[in-house]
Protein backbone atom coordinates (compact mmCIF):
# COMPACT_ATOMS: atom_id res chain seq x y z
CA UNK A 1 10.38 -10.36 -0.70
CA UNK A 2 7.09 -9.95 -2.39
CA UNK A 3 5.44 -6.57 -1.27
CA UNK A 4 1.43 -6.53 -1.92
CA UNK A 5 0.50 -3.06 -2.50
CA UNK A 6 -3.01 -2.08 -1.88
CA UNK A 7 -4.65 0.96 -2.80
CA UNK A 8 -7.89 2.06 -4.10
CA UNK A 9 -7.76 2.17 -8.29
CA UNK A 10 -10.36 4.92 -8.48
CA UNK A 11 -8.21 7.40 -7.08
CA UNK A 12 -4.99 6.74 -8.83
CA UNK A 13 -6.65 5.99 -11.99
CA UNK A 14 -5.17 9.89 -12.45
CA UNK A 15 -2.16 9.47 -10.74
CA UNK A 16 -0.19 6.46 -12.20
CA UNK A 17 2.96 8.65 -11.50
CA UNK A 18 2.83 8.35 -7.99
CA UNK A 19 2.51 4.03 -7.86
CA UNK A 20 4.90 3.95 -10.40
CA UNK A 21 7.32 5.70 -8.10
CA UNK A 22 6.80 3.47 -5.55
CA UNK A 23 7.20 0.57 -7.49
CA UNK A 24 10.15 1.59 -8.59
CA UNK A 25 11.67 2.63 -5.56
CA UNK A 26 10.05 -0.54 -4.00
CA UNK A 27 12.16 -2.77 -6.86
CA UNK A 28 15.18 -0.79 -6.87
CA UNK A 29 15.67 -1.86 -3.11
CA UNK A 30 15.13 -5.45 -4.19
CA UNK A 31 11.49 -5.99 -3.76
CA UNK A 32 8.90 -7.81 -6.13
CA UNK A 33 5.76 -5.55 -6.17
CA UNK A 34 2.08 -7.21 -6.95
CA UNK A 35 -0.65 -3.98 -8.23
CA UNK A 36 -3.46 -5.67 -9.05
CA UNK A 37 -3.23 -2.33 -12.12
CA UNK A 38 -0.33 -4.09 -13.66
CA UNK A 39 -1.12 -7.64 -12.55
CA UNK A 40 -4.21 -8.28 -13.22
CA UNK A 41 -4.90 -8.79 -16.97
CA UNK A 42 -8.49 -8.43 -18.94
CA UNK A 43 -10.32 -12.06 -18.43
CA UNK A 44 -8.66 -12.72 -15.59
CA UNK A 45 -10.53 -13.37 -11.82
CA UNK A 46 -10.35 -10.52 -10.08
CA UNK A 47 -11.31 -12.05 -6.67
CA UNK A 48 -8.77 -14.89 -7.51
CA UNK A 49 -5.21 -13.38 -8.28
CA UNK A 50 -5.34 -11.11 -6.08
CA UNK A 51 -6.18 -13.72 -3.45
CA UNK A 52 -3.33 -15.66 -4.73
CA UNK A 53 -1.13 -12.08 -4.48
CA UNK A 54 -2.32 -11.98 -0.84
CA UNK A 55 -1.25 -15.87 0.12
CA UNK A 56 2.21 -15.31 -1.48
CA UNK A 57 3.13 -11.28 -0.50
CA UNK A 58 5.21 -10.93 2.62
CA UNK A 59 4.16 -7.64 2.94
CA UNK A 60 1.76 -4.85 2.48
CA UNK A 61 2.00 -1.10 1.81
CA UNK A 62 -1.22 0.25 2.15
CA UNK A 63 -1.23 3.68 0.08
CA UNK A 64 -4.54 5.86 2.07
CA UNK A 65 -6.02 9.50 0.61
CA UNK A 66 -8.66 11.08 1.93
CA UNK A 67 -11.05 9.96 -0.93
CA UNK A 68 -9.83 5.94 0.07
CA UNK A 69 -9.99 5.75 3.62
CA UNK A 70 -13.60 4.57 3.35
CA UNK A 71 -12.66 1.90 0.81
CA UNK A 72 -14.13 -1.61 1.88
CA UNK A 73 -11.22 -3.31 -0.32
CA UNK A 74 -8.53 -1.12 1.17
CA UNK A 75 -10.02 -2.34 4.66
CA UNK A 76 -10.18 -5.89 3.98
CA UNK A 77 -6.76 -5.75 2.84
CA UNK A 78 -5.75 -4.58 6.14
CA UNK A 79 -7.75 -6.97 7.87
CA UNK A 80 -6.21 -9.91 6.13
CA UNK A 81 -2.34 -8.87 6.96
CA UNK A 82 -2.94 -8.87 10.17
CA UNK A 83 -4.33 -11.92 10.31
CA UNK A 84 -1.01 -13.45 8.64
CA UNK A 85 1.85 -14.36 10.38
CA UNK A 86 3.68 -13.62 7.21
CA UNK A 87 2.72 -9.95 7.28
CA UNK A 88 4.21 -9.17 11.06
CA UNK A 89 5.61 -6.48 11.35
CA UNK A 90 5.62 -5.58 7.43
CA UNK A 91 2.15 -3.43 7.18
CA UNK A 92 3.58 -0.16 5.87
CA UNK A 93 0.59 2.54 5.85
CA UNK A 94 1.11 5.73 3.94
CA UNK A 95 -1.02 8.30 3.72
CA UNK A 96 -0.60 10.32 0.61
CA UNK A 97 -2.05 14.41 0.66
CA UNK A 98 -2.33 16.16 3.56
CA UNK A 99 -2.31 14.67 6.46
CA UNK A 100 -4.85 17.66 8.08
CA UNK A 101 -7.67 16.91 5.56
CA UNK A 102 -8.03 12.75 6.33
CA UNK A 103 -10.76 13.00 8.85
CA UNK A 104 -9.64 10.96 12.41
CA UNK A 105 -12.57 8.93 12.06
CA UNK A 106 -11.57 7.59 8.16
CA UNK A 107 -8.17 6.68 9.52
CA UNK A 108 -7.94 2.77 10.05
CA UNK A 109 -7.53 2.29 13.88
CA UNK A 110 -4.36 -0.03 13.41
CA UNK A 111 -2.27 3.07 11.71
CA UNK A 112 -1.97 4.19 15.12
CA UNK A 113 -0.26 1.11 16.05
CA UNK A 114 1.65 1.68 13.50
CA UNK A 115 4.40 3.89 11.79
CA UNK A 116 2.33 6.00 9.07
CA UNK A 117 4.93 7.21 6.36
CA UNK A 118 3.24 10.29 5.13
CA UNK A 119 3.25 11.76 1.89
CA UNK A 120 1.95 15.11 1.77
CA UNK A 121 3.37 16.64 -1.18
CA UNK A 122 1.99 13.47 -2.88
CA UNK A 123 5.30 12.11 -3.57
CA UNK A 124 6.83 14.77 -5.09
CA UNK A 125 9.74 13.87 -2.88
CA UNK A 126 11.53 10.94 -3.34
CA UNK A 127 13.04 11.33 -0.12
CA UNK A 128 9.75 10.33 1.21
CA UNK A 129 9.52 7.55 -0.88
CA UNK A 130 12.17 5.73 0.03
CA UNK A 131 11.06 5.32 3.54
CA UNK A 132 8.69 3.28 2.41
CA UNK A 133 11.23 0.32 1.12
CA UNK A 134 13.43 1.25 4.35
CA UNK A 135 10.02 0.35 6.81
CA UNK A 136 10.21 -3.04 5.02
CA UNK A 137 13.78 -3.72 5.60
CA UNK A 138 13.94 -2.99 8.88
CA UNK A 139 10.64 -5.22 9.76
CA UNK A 140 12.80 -8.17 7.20
């Protein structure tokens, strides 16, 4: 399965560690991760791979701080795997800090449709983590 993970690259420009743990876990269980960080190369179409990413993923973890939930690419990530029937069921939203500091209002409104893996130590424990690859499963 080919997991698109979406999350905004100004934040984790200083936290690599954390996506890279997530990847990881993400392959380890199996999964083929697209990060447009990784994937997409100098030269290349921005606007066009990751399109092409979004056609071919069968699901989405959507990776949320307080500093991203306003991001209009996070959003219209969101808004695109739910309008694809080969996203149901597979949207896995994480929100990564503390959960008391995202402001209600910054929270998409589908994440409480959903079940919101949260990360508050930001990912310091694996355990956490590995939810994330287990939400896919289960939805598989």
């Amino acid at each position: 399965m080919k997991v698109f993970l979406s999350h905004s690259s100004n934040y984790y420009r200083d936290d690599r560690d954390l996506i890279r743990k997530i990847t990881d876990e993400l392959k380890r269980a199996g999964m083929d991760v697209w990060d447009d960080s990784v994937e997409v190369l100098p030269g290349d179409n921005w606007a066009q791979v990751t399109s092409q990413a979004l056609e071919e993923s069968q699901a989405m973890v959507v990776l949320l701080t307080p500093e991203s939930a306003d991001s209009k690419w996070l959003h219209w990530d969101i808004q695109f795997a739910l309008g694809n029937v080969a996203y149901k069921n597979r949207l896995v939203p994480v929100l990564i800090g503390d959960p008391n500091k995202f402001p209600p209002e910054s929270i998409p409104w589908v994440f409480k449709h959903l079940k919101v893996i949260n990360l508050p130590d930001n990912g310091k424990n694996d355990k956490n983590i590995k939810q994330i690859a287990e939400a896919i499963k289960q939805a598989a």
